[in-house]
C-alpha atoms as a PDB file:
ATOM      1  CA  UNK A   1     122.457 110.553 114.919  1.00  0.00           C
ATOM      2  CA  UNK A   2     126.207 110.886 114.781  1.00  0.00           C
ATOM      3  CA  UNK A   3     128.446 113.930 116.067  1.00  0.00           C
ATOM      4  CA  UNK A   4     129.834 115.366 113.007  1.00  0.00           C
ATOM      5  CA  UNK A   5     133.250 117.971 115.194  1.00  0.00           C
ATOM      6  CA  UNK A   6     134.001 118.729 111.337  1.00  0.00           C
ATOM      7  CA  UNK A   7     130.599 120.093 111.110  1.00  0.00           C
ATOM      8  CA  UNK A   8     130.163 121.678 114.430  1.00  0.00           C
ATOM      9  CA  UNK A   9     132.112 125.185 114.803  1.00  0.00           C
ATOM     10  CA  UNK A  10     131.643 128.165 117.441  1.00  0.00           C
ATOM     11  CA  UNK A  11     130.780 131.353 116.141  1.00  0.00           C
ATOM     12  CA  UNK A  12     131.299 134.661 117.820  1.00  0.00           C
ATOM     13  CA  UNK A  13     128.714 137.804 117.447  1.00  0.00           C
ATOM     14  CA  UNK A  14     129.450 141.427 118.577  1.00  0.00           C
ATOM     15  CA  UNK A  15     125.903 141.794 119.470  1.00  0.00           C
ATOM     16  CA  UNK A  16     124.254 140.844 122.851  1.00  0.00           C
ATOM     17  CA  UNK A  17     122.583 137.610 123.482  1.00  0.00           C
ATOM     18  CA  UNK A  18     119.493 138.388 123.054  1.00  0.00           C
ATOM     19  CA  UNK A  19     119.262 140.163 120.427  1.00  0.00           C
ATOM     20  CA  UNK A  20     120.611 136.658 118.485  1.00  0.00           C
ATOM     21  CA  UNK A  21     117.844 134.934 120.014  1.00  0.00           C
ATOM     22  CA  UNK A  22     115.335 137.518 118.900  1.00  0.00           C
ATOM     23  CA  UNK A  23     116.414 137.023 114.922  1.00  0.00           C
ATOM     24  CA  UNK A  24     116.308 133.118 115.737  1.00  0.00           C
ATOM     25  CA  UNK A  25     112.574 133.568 116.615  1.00  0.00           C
ATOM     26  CA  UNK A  26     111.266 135.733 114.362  1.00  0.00           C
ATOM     27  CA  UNK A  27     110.839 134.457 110.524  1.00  0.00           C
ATOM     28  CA  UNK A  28     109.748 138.202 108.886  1.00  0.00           C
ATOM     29  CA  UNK A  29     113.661 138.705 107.686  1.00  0.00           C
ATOM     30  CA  UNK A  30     113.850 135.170 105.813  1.00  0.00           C
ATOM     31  CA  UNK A  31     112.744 136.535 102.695  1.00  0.00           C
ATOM     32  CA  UNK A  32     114.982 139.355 102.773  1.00  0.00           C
ATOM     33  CA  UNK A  33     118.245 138.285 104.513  1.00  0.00           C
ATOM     34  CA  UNK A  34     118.182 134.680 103.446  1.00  0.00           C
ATOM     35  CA  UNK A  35     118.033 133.938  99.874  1.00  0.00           C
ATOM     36  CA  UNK A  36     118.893 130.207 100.253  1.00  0.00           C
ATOM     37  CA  UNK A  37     116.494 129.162 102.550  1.00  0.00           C
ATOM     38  CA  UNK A  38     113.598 131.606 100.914  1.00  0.00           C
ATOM     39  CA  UNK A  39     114.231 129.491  97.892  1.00  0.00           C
ATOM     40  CA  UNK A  40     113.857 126.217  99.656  1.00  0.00           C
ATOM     41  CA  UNK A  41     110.900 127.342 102.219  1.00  0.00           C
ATOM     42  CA  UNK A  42     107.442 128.338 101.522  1.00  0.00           C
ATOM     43  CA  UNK A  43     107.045 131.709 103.684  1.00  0.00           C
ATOM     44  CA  UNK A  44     103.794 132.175 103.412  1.00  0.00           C
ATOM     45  CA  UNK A  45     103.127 128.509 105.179  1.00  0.00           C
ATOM     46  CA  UNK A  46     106.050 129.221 107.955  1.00  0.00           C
ATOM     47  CA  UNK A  47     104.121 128.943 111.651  1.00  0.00           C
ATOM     48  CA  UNK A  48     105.122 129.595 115.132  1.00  0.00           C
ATOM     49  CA  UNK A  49     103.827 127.678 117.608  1.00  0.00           C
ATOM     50  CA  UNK A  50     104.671 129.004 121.508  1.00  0.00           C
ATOM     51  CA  UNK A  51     104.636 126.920 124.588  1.00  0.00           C
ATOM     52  CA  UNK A  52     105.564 127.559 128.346  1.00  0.00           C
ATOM     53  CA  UNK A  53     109.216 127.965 128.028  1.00  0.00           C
ATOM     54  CA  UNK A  54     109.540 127.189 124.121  1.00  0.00           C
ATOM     55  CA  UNK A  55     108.810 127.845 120.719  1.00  0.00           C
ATOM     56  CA  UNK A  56     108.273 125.868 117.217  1.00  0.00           C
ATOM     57  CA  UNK A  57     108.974 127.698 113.965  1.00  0.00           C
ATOM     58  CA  UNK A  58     107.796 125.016 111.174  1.00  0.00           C
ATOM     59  CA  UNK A  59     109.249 125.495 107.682  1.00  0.00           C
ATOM     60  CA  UNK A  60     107.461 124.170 105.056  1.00  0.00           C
ATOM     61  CA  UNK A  61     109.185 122.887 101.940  1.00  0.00           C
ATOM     62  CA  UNK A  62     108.265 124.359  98.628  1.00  0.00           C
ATOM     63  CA  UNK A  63     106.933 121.620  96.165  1.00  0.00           C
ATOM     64  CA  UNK A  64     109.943 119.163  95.362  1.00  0.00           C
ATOM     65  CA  UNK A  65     112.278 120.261  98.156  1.00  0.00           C
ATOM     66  CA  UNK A  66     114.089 118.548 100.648  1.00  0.00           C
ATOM     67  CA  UNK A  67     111.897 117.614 103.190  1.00  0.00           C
ATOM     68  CA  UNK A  68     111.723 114.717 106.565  1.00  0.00           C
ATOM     69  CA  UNK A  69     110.913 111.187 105.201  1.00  0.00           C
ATOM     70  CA  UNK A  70     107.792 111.496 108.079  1.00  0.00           C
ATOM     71  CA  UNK A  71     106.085 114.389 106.579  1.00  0.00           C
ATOM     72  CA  UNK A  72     107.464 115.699 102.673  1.00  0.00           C
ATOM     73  CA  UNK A  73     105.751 119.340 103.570  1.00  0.00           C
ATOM     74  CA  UNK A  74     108.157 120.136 106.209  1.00  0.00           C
ATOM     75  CA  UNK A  75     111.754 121.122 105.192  1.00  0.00           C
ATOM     76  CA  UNK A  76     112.925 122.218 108.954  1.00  0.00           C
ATOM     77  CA  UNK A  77     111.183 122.601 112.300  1.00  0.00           C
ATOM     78  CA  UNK A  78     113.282 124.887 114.465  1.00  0.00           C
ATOM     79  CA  UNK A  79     112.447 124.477 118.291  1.00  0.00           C
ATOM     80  CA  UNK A  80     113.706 127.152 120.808  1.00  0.00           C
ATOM     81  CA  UNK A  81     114.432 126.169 124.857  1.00  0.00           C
ATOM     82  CA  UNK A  82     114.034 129.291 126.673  1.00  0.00           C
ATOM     83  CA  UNK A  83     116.631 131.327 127.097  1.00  0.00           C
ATOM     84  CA  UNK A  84     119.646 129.927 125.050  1.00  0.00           C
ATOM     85  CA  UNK A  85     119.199 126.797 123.380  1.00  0.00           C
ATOM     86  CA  UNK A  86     118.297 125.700 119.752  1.00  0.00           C
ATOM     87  CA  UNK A  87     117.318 123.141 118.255  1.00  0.00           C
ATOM     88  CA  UNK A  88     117.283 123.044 114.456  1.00  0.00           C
ATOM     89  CA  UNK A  89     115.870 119.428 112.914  1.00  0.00           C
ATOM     90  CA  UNK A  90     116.792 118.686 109.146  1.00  0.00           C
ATOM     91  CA  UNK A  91     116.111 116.134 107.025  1.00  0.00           C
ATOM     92  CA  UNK A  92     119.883 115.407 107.222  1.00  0.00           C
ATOM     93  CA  UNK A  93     120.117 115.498 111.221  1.00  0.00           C
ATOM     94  CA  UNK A  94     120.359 118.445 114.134  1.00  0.00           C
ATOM     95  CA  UNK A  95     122.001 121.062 114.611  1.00  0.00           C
ATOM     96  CA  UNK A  96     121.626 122.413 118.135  1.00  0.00           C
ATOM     97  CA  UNK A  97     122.970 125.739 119.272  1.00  0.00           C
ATOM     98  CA  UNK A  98     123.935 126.908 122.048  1.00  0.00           C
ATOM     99  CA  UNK A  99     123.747 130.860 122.935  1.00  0.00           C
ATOM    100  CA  UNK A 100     126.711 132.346 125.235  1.00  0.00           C
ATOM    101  CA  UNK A 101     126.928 135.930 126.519  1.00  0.00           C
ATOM    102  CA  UNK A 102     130.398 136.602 126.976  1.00  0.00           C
ATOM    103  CA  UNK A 103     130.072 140.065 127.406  1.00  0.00           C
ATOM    104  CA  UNK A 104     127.355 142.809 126.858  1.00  0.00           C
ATOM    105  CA  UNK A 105     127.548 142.832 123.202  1.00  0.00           C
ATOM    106  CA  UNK A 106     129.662 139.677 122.310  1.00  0.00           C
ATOM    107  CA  UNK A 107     127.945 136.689 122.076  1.00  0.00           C
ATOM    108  CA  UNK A 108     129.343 133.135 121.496  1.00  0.00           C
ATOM    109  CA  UNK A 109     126.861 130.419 119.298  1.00  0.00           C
ATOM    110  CA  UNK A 110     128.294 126.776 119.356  1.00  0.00           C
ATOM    111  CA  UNK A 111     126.745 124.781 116.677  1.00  0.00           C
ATOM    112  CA  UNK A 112     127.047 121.051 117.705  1.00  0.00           C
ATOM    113  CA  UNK A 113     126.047 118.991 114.913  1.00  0.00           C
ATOM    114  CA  UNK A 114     124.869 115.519 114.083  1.00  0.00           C
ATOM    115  CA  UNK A 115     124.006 113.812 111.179  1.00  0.00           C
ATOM    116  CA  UNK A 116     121.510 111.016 110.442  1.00  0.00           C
ATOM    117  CA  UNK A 117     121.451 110.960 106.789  1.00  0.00           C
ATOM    118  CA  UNK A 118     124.576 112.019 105.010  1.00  0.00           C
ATOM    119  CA  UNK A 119     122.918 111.778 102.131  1.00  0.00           C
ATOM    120  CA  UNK A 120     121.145 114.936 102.554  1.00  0.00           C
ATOM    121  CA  UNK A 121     123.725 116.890 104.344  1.00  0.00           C
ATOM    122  CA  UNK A 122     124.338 120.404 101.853  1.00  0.00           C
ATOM    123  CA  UNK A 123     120.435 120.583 100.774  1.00  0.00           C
ATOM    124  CA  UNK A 124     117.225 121.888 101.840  1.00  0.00           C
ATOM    125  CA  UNK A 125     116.630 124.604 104.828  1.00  0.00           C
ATOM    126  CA  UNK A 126     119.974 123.410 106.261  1.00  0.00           C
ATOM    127  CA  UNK A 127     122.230 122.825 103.501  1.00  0.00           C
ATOM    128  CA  UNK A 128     124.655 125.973 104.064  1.00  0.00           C
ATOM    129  CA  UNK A 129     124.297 126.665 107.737  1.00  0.00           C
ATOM    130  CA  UNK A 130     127.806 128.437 107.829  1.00  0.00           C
ATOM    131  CA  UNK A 131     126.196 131.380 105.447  1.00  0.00           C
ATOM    132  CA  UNK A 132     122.391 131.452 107.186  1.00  0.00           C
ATOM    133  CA  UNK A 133     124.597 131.937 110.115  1.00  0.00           C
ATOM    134  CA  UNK A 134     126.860 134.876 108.957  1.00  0.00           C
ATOM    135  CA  UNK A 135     123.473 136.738 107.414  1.00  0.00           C
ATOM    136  CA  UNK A 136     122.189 136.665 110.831  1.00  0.00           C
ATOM    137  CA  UNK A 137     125.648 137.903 112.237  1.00  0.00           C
ATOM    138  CA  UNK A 138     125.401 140.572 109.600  1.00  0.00           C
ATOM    139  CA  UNK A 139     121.590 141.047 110.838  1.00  0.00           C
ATOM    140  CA  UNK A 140     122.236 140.989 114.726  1.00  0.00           C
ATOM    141  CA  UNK A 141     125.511 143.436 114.521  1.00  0.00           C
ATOM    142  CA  UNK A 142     123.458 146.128 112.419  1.00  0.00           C
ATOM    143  CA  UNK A 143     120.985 145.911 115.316  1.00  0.00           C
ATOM    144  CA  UNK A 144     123.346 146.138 117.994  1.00  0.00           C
ATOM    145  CA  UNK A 145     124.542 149.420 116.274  1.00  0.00           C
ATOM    146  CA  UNK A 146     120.798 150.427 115.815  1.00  0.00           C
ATOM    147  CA  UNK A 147     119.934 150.347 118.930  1.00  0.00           C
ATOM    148  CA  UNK A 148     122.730 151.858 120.520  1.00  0.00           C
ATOM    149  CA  UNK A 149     122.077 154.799 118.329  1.00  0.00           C
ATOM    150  CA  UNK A 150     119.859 157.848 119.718  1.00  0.00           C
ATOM    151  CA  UNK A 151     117.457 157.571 116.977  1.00  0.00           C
ATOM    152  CA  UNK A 152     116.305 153.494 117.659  1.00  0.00           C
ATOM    153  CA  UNK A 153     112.319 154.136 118.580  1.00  0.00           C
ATOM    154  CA  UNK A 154     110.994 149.914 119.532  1.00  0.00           C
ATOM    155  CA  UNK A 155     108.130 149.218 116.907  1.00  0.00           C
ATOM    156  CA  UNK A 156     105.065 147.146 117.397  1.00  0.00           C
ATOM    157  CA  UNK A 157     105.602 143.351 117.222  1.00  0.00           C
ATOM    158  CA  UNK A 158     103.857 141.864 114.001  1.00  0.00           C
ATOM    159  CA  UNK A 159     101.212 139.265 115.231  1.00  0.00           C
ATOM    160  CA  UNK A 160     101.971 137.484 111.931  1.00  0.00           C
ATOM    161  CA  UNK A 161     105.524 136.984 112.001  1.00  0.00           C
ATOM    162  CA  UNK A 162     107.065 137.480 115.488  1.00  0.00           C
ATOM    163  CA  UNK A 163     104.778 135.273 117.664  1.00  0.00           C
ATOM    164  CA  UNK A 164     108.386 133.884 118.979  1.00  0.00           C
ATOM    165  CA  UNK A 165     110.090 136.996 119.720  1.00  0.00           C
ATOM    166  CA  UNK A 166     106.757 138.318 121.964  1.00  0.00           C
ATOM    167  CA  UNK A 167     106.441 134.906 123.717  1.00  0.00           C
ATOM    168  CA  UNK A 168     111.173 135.828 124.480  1.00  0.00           C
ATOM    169  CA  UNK A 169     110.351 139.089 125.513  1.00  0.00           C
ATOM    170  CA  UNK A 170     107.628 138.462 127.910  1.00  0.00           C
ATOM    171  CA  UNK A 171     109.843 135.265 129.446  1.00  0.00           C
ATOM    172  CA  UNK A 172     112.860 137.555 129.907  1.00  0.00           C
ATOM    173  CA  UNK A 173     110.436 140.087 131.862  1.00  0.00           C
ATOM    174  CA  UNK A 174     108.912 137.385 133.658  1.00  0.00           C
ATOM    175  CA  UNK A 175     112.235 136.323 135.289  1.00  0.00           C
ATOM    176  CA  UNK A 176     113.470 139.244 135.410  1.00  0.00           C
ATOM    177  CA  UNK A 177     110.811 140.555 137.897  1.00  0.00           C
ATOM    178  CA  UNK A 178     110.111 137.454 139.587  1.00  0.00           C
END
């Protein structure tokens, strides 16, 4: 793998920290704030795997998609390193972020890149990271506002879909009380 600084860029979020690493780990808004990589991934397949102090979100390719040379059903496997780091493998390389409070509701994400495979780069689950990334801004802001306002109520987690964002929650208590 190669550092690509043309492909690597910081982006900045006026949302807290966490609440970017929360839409990281949980898959349920793919469908509806990703368009791109809902065409590319089968959603129904996607899995989260947890571990002590990390997570694995697995996205399977949809039949005749972009997918790793080792195994043609997987189009991306995004691994999380409690409490900022990400790891996003593509069949063209990684992309690893890097999550950065700066303040209580602006966040910095530094996306250092590096490419394997040219050949791939621009297809697949990570062919347009620059738009995945401003849906999620888009995502993460609305929250921020959400749940500064007086009517935000915290749901239930869905077992299904936000294995991740229980196993963040319960990590941030964890050291938080310890």
């Amino acid at each position: 793998l190669k550092f690509s600084e043309t492909l690597s860029r910081d982006y900045f979020v006026n949302a807290h920290w966490a609440l970017y690493c929360e839409n990281y780990l949980e898959g349920f808004h793919i469908p509806f704030v990703h368009q791109s990589l809902n065409a590319v991934v089968d959603f129904d397949s996607y899995q989260t795997e947890t571990f002590r102090f990390a997570s694995l979100q697995t996205g399977f390719a949809k039949s005749g998609e972009n997918a790793f040379a080792f195994n043609d059903k997987i189009a991306a496997l995004y691994f999380f390193v409690f409490p900022n780091l990400m790891l996003n493998f593509y069949p063209w390389g990684l992309s690893v972020n890097v999550v950065k409070p700066l303040q209580k509701d602006l966040t910095k994400v530094s996306y250092l890149t590096f490419v394997g495979d040219e050949s791939k780069l621009g297809r697949g689950a990570g062919g347009d990271l620059g738009r995945v990334e401003f849906e999620d801004q888009a995502v993460v802001e609305s929250v921020q506002k959400g749940i500064n306002s007086r009517f935000y109520e915290r749901g239930r987690y869905s077992p299904e879909r936000e294995q991740g964002t229980h196993h963040f929650h319960q990590l941030i208590a964890e050291f938080m009380n310890g």
